[in-house]
PDB file of N, CA and C in Angstrom:
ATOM      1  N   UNK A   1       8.007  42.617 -28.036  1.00  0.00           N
ATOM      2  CA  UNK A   1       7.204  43.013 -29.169  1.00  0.00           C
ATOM      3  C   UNK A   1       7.285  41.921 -30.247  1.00  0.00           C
ATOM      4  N   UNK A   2       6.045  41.550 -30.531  1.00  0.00           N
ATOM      5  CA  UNK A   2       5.920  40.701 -31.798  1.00  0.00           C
ATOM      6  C   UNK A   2       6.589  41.158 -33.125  1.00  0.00           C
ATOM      7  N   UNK A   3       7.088  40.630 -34.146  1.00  0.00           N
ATOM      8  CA  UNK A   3       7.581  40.730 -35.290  1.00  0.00           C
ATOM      9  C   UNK A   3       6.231  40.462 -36.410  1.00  0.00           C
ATOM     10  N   UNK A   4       5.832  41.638 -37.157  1.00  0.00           N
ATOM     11  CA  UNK A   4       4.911  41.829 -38.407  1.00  0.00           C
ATOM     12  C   UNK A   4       5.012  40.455 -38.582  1.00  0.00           C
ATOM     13  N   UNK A   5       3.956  39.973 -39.668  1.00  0.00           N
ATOM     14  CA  UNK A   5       3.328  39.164 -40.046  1.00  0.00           C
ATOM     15  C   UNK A   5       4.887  39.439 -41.635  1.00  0.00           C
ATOM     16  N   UNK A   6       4.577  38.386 -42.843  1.00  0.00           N
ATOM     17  CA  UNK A   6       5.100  39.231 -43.917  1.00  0.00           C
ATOM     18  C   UNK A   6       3.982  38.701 -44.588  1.00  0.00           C
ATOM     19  N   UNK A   7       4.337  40.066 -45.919  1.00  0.00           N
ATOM     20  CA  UNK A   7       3.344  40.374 -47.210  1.00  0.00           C
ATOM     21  C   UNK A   7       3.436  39.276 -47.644  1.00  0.00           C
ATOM     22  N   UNK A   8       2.021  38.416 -48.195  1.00  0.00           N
ATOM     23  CA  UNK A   8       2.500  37.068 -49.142  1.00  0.00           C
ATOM     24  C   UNK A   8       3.216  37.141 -50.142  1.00  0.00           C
ATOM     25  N   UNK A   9       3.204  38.288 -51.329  1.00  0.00           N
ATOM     26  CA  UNK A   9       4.278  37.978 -52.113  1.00  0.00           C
ATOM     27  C   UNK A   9       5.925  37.505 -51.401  1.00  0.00           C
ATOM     28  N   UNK A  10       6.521  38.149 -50.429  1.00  0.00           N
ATOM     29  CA  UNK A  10       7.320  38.316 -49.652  1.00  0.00           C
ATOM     30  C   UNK A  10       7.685  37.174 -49.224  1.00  0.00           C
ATOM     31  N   UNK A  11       6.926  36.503 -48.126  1.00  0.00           N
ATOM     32  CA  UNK A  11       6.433  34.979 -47.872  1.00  0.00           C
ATOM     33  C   UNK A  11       6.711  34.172 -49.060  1.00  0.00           C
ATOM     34  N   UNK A  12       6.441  34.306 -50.318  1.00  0.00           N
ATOM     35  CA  UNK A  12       6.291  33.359 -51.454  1.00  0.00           C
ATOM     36  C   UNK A  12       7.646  33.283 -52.147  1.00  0.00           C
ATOM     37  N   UNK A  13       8.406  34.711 -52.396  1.00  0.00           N
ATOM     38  CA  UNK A  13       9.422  34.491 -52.787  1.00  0.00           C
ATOM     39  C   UNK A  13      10.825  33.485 -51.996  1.00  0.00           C
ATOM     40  N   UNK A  14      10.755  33.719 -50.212  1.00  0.00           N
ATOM     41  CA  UNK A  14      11.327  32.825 -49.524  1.00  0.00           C
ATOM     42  C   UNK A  14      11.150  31.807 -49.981  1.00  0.00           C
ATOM     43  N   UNK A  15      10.004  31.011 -49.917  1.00  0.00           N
ATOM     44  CA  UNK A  15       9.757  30.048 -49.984  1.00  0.00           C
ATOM     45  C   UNK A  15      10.200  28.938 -51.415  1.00  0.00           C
ATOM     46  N   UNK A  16       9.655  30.461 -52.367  1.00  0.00           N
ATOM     47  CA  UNK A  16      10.441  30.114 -53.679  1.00  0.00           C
ATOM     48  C   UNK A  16      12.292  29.344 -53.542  1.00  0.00           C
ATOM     49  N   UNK A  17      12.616  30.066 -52.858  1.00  0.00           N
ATOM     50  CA  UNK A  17      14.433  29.997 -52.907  1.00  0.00           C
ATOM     51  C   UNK A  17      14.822  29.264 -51.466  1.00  0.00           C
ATOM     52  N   UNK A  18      13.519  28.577 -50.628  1.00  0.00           N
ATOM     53  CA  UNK A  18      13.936  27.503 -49.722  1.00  0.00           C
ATOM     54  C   UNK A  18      14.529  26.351 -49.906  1.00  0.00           C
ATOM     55  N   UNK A  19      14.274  25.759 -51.391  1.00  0.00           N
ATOM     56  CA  UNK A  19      14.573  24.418 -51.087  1.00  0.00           C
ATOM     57  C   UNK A  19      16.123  24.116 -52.304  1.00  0.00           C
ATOM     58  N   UNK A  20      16.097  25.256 -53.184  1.00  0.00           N
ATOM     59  CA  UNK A  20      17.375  25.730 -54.005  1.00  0.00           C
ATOM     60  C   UNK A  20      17.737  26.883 -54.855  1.00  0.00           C
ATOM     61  N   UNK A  21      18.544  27.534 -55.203  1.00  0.00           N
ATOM     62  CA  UNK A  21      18.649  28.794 -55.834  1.00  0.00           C
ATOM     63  C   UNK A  21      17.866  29.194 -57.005  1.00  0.00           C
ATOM     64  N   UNK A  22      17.653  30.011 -57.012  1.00  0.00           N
ATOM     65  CA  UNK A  22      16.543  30.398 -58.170  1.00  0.00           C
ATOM     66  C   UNK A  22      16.911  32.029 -58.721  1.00  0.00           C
ATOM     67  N   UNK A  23      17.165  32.177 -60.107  1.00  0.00           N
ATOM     68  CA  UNK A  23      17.310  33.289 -60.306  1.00  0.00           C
ATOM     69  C   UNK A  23      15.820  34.227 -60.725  1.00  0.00           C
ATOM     70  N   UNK A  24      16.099  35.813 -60.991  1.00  0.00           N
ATOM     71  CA  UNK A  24      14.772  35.952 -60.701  1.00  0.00           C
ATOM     72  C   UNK A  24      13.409  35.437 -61.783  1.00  0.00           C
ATOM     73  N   UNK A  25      13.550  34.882 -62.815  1.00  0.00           N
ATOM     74  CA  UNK A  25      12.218  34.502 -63.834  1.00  0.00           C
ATOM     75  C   UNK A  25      11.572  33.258 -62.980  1.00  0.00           C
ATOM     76  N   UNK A  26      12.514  32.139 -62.486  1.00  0.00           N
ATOM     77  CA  UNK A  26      12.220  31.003 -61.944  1.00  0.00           C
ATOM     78  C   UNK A  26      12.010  31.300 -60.660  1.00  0.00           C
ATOM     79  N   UNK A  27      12.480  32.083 -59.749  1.00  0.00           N
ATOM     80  CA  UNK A  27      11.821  32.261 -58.481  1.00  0.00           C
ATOM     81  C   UNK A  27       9.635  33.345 -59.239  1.00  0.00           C
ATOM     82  N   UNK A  28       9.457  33.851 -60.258  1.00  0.00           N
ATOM     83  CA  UNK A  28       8.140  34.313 -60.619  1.00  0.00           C
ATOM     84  C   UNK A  28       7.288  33.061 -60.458  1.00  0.00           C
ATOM     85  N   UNK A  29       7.938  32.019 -61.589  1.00  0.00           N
ATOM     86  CA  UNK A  29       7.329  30.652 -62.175  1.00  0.00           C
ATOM     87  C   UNK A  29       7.043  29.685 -60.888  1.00  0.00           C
ATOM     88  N   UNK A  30       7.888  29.948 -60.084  1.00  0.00           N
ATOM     89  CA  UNK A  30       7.936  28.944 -58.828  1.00  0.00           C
ATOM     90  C   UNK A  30       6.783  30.011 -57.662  1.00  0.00           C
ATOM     91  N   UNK A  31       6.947  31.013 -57.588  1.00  0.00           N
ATOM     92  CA  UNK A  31       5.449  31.350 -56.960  1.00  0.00           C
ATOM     93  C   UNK A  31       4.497  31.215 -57.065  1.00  0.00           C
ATOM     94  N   UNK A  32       3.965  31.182 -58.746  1.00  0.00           N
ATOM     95  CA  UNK A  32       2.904  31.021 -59.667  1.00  0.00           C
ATOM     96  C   UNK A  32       2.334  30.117 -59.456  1.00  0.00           C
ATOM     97  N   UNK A  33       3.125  28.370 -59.401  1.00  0.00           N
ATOM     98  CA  UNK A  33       3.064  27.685 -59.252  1.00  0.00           C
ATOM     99  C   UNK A  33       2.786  27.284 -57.458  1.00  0.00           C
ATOM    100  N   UNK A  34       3.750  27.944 -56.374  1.00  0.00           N
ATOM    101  CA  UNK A  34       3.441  28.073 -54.647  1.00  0.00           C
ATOM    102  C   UNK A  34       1.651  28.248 -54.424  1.00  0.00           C
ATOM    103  N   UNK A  35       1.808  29.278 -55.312  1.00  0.00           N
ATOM    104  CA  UNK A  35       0.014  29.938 -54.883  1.00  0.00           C
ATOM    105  C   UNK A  35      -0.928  29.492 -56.126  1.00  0.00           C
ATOM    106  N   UNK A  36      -0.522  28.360 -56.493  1.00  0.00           N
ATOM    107  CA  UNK A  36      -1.433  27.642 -57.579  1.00  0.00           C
ATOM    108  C   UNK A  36      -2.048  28.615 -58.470  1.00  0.00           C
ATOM    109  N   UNK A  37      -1.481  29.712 -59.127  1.00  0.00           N
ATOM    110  CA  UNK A  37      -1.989  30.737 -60.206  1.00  0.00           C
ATOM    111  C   UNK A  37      -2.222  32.133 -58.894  1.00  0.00           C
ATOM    112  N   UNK A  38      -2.839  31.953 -58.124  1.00  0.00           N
ATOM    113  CA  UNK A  38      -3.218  33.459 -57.333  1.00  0.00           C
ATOM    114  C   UNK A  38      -2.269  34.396 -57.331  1.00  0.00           C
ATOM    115  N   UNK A  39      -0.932  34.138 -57.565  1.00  0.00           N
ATOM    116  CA  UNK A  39       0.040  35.312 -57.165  1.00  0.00           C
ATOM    117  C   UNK A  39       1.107  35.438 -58.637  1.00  0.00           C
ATOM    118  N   UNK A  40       0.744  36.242 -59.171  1.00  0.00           N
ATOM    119  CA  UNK A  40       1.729  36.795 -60.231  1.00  0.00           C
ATOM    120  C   UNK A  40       2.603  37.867 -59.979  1.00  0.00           C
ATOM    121  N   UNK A  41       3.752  37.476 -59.494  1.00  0.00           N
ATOM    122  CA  UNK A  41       4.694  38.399 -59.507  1.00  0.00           C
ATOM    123  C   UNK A  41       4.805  39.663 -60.851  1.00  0.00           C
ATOM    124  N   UNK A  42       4.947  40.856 -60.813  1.00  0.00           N
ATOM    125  CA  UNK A  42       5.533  41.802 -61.453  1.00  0.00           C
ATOM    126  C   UNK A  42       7.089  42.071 -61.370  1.00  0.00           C
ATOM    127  N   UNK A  43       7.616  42.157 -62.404  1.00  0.00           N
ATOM    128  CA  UNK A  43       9.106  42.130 -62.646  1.00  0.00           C
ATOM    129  C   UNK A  43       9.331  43.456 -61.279  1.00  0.00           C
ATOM    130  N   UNK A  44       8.915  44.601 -61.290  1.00  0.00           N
ATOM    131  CA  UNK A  44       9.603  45.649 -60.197  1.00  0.00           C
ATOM    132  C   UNK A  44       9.246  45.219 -59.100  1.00  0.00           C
ATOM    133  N   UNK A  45       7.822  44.395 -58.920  1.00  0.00           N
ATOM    134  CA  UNK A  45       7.374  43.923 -57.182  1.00  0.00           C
ATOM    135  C   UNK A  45       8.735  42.900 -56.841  1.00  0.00           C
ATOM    136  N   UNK A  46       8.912  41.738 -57.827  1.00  0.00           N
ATOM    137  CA  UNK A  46       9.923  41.017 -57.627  1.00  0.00           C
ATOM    138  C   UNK A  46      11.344  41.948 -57.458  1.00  0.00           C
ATOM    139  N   UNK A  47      11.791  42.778 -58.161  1.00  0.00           N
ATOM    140  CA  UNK A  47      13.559  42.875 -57.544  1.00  0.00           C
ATOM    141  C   UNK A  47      13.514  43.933 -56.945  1.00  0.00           C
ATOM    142  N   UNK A  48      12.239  44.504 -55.990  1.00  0.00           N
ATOM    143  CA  UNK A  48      12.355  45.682 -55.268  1.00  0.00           C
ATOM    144  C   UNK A  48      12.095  44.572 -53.935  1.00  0.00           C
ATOM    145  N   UNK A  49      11.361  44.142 -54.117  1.00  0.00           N
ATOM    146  CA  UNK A  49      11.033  42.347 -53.125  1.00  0.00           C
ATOM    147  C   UNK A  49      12.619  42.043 -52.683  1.00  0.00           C
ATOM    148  N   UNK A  50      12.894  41.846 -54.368  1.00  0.00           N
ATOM    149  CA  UNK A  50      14.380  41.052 -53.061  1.00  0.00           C
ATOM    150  C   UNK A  50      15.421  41.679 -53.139  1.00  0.00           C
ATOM    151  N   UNK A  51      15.948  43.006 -53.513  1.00  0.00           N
ATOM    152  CA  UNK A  51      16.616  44.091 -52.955  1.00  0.00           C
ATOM    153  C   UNK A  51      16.357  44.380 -51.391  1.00  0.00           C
ATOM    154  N   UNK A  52      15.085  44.336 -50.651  1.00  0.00           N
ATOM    155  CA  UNK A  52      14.662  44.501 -49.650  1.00  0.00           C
ATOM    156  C   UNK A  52      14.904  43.349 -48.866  1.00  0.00           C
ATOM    157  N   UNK A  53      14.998  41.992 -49.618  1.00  0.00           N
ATOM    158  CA  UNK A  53      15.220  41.351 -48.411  1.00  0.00           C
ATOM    159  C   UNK A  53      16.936  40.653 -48.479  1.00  0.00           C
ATOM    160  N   UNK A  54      18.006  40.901 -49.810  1.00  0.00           N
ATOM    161  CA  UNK A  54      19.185  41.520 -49.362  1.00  0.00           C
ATOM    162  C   UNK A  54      19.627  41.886 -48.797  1.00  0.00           C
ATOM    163  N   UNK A  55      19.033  43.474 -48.356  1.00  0.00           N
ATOM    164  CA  UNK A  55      19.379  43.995 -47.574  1.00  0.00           C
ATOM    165  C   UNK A  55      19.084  43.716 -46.184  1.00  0.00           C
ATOM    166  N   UNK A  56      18.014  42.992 -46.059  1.00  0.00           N
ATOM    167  CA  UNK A  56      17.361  42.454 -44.376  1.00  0.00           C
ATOM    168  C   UNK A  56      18.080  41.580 -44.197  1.00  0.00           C
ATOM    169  N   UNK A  57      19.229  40.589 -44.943  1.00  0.00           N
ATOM    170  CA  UNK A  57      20.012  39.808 -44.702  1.00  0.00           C
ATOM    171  C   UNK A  57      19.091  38.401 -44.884  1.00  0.00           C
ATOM    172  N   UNK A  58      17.547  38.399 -45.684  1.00  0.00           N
ATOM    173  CA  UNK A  58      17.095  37.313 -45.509  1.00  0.00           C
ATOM    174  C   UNK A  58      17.951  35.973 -47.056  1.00  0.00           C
ATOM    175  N   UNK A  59      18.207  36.860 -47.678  1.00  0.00           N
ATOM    176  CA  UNK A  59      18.479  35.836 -49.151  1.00  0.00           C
ATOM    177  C   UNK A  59      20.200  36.572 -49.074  1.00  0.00           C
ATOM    178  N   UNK A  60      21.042  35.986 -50.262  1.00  0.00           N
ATOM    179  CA  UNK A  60      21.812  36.217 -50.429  1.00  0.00           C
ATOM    180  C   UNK A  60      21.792  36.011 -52.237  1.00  0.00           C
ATOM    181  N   UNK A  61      22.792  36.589 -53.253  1.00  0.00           N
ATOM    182  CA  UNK A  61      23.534  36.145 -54.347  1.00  0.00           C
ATOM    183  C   UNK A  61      24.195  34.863 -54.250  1.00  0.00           C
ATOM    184  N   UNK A  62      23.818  34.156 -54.714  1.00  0.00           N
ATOM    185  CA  UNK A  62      24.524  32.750 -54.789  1.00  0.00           C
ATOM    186  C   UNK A  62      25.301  32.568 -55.874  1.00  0.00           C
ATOM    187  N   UNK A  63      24.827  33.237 -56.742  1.00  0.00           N
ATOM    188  CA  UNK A  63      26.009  33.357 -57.839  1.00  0.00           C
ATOM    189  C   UNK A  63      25.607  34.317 -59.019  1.00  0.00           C
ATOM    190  N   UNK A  64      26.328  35.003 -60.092  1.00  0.00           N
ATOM    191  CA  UNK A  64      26.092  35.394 -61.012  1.00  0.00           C
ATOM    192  C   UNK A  64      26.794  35.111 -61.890  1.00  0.00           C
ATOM    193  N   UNK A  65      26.204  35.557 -63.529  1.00  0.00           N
ATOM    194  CA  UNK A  65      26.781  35.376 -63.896  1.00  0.00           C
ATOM    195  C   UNK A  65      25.942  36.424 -65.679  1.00  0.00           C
ATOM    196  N   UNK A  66      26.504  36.567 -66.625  1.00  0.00           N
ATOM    197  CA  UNK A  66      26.161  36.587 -67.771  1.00  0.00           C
ATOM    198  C   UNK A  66      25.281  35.790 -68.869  1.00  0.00           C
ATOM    199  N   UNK A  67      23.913  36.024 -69.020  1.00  0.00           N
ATOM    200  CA  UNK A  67      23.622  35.366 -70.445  1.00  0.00           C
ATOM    201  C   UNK A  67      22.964  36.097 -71.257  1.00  0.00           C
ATOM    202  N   UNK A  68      23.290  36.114 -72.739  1.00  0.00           N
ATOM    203  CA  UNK A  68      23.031  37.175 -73.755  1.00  0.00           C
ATOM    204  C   UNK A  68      23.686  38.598 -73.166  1.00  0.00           C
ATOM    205  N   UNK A  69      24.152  38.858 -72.745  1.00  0.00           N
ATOM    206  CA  UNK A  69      24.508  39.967 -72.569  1.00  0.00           C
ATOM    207  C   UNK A  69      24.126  40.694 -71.114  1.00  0.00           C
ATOM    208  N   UNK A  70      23.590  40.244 -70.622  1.00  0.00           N
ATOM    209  CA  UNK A  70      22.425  40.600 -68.992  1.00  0.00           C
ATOM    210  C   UNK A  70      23.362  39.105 -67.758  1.00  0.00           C
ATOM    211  N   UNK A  71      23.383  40.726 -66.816  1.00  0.00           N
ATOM    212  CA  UNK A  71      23.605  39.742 -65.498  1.00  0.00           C
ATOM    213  C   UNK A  71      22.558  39.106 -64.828  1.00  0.00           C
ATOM    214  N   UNK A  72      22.836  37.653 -64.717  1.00  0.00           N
ATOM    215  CA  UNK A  72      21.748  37.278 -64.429  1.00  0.00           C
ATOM    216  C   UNK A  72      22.052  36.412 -62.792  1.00  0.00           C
ATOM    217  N   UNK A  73      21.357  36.865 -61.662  1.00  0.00           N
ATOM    218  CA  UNK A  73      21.727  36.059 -60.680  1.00  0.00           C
ATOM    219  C   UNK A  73      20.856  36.215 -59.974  1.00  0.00           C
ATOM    220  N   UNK A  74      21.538  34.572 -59.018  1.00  0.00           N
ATOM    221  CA  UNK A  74      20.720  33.564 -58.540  1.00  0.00           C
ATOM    222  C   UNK A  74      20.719  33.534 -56.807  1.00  0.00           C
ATOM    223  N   UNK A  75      19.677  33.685 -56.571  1.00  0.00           N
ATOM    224  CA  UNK A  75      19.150  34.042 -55.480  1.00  0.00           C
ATOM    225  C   UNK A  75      19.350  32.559 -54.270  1.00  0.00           C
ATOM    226  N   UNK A  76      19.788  32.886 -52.971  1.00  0.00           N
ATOM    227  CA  UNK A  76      19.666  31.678 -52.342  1.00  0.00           C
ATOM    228  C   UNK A  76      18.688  31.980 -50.575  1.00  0.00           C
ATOM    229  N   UNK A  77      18.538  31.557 -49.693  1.00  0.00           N
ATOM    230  CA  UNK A  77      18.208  31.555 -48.754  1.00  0.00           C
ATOM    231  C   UNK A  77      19.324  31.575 -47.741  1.00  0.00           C
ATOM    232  N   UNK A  78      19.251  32.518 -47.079  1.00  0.00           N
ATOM    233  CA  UNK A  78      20.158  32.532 -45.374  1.00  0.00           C
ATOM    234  C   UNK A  78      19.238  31.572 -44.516  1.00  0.00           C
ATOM    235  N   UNK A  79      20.559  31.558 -43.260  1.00  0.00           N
ATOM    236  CA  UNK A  79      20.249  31.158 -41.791  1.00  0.00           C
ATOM    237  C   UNK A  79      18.973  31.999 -41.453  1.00  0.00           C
ATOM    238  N   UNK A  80      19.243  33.021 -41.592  1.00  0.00           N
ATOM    239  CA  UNK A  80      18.552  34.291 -40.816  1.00  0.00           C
ATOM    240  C   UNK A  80      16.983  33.853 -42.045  1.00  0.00           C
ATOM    241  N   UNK A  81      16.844  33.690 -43.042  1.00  0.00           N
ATOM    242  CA  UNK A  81      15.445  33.608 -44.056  1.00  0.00           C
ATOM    243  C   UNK A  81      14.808  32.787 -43.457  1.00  0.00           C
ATOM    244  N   UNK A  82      15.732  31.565 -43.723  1.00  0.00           N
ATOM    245  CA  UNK A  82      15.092  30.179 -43.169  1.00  0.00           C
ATOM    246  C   UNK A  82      14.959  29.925 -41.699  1.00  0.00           C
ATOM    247  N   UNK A  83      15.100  30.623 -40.733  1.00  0.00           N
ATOM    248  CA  UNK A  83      13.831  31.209 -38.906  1.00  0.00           C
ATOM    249  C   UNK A  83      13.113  31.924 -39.956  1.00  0.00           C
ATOM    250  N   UNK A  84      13.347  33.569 -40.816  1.00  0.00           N
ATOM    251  CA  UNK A  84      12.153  33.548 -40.687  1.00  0.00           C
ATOM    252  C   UNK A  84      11.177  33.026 -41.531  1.00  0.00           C
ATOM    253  N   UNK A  85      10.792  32.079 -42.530  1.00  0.00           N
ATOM    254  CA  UNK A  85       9.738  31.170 -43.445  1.00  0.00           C
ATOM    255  C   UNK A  85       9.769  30.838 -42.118  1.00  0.00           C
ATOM    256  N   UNK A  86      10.212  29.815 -41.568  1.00  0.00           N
ATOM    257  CA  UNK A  86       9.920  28.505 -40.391  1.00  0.00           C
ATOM    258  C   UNK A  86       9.079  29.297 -39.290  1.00  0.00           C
ATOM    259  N   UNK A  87       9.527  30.603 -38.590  1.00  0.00           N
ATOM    260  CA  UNK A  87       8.225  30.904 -38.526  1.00  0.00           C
ATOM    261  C   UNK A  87       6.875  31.639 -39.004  1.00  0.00           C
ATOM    262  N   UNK A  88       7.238  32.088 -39.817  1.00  0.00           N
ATOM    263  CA  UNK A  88       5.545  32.477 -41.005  1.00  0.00           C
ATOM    264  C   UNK A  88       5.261  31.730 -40.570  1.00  0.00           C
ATOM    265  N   UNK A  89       5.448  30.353 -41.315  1.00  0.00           N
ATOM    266  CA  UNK A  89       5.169  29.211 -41.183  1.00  0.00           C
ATOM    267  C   UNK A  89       4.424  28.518 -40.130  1.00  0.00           C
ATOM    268  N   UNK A  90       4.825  28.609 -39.032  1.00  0.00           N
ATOM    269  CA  UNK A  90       4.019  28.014 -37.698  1.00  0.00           C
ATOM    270  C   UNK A  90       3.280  29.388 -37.545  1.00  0.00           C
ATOM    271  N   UNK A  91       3.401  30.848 -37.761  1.00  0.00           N
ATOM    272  CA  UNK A  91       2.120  31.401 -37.498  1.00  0.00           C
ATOM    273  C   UNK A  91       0.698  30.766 -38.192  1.00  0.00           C
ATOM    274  N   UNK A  92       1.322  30.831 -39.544  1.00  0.00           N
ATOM    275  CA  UNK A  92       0.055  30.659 -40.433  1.00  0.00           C
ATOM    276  C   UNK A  92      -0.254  29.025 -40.302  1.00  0.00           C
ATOM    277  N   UNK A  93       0.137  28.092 -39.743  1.00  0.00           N
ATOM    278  CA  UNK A  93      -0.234  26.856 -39.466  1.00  0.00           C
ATOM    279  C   UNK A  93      -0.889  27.271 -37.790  1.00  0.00           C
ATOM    280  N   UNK A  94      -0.638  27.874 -36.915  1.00  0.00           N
ATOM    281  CA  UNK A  94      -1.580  28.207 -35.740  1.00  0.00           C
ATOM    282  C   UNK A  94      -3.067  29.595 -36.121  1.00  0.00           C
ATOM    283  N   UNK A  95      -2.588  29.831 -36.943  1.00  0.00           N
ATOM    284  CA  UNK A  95      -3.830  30.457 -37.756  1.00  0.00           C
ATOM    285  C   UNK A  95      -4.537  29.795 -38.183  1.00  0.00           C
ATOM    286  N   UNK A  96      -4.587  28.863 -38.990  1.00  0.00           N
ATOM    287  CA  UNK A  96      -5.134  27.687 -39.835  1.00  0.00           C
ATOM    288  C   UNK A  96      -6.058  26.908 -38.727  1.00  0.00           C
ATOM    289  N   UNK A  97      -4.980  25.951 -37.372  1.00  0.00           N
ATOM    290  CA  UNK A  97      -5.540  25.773 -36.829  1.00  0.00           C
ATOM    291  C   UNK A  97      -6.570  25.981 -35.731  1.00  0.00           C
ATOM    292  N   UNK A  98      -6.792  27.734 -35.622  1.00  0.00           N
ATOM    293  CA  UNK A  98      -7.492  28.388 -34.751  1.00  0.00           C
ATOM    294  C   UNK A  98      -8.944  28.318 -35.493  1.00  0.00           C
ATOM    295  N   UNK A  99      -8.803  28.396 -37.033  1.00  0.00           N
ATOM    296  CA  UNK A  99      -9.666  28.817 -37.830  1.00  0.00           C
ATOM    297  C   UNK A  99     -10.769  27.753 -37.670  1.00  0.00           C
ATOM    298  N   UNK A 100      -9.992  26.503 -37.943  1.00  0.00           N
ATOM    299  CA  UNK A 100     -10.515  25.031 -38.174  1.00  0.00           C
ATOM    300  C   UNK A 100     -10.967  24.898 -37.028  1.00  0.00           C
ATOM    301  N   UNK A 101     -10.588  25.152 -35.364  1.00  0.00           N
ATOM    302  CA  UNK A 101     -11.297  24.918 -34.439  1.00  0.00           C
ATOM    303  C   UNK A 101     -12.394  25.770 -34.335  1.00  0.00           C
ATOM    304  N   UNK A 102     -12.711  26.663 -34.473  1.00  0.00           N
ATOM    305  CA  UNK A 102     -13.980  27.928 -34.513  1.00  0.00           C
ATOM    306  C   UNK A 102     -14.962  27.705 -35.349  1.00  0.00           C
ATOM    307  N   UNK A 103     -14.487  26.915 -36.426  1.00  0.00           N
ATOM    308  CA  UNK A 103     -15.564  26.703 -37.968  1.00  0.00           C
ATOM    309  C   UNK A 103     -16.021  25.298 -37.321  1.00  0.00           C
ATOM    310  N   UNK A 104     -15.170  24.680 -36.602  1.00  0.00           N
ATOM    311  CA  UNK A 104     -15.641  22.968 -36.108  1.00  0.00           C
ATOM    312  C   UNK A 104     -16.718  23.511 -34.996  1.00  0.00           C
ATOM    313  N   UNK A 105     -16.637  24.497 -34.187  1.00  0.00           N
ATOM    314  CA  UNK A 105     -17.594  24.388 -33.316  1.00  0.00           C
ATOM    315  C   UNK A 105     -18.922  24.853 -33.401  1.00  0.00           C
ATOM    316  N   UNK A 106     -19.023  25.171 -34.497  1.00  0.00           N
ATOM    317  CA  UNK A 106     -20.150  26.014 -35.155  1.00  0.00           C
ATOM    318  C   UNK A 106     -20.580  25.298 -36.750  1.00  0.00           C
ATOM    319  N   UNK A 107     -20.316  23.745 -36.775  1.00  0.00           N
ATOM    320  CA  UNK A 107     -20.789  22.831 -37.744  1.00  0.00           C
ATOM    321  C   UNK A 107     -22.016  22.460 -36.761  1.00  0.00           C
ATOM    322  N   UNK A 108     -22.944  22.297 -38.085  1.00  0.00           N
ATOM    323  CA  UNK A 108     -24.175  21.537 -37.874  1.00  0.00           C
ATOM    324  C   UNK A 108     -23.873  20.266 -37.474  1.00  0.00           C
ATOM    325  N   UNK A 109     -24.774  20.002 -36.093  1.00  0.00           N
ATOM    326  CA  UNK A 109     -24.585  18.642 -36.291  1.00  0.00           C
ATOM    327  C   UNK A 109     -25.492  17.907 -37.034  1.00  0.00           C
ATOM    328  N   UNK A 110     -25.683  16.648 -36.812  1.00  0.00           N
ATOM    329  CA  UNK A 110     -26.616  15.726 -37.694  1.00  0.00           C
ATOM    330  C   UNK A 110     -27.637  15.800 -36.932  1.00  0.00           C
ATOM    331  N   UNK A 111     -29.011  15.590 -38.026  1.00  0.00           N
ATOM    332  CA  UNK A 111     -30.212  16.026 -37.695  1.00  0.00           C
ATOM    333  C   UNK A 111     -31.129  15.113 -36.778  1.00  0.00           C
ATOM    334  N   UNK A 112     -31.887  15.274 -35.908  1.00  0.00           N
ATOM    335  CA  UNK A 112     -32.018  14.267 -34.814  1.00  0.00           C
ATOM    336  C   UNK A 112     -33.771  14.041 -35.712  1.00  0.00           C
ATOM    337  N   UNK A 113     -33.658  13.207 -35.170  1.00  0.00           N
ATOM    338  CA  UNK A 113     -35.371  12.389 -35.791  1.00  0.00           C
ATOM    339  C   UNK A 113     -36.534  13.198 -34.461  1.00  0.00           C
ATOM    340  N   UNK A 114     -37.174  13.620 -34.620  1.00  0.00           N
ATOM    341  CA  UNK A 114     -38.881  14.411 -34.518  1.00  0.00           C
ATOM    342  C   UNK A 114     -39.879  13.268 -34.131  1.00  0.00           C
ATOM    343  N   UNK A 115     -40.239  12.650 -32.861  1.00  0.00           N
ATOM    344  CA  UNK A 115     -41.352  11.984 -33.082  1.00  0.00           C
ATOM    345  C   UNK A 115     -42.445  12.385 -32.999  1.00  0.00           C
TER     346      UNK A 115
END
């Protein structure tokens, strides 16, 4: 049995915390920025997001700590996250390229001269 696709927010936050820890305002800013404006995280979509994937064992706490008075912590990527982005990843790159072959075969070609 195949394994679901994931929700893009879902997808975005990984990706957010692939390449270094991010606590949660900067993993929002760093999606915002992933999906060039299209995806605005909501503060409850975000820590119900990654409560859920805590618990799936995809991210971990990398550290916490206190500022102003609020715990504030910083989110990292597992073994287990990083298979699964890597494959999203090659789905939606064999998606991409299924797309691009179907739209290529059904381009106009260039117009032939009428004598």
């Amino acid at each position: 049995m195949k394994k679901r696709s994931l929700q893009e927010p879902t997808s975005l936050i990984l990706c957010a915390v692939a390449d270094r820890p991010r606590h949660g305002y900067a993993i929002t800013q760093e999606v915002k920025t992933i999906s060039d404006g299209r995806v605005t995280l909501r503060t409850g979509t975000l820590y119900s997001a990654l409560q859920r994937l805590l618990e799936d064992g995809q991210i971990q706490v990398h550290s916490e700590e206190t500022v102003g008075g609020r715990a504030r912590r910083t989110y990292a990527l597992t073994p287990q996250g990083r298979a699964t982005l890597a494959a999203e990843a090659e789905r939606l790159r064999a998606t991409a390229a299924e797309a691009e072959r179907r739209l290529g075969a059904h381009r106009p070609g260039p117009k032939r001269a009428t004598a």
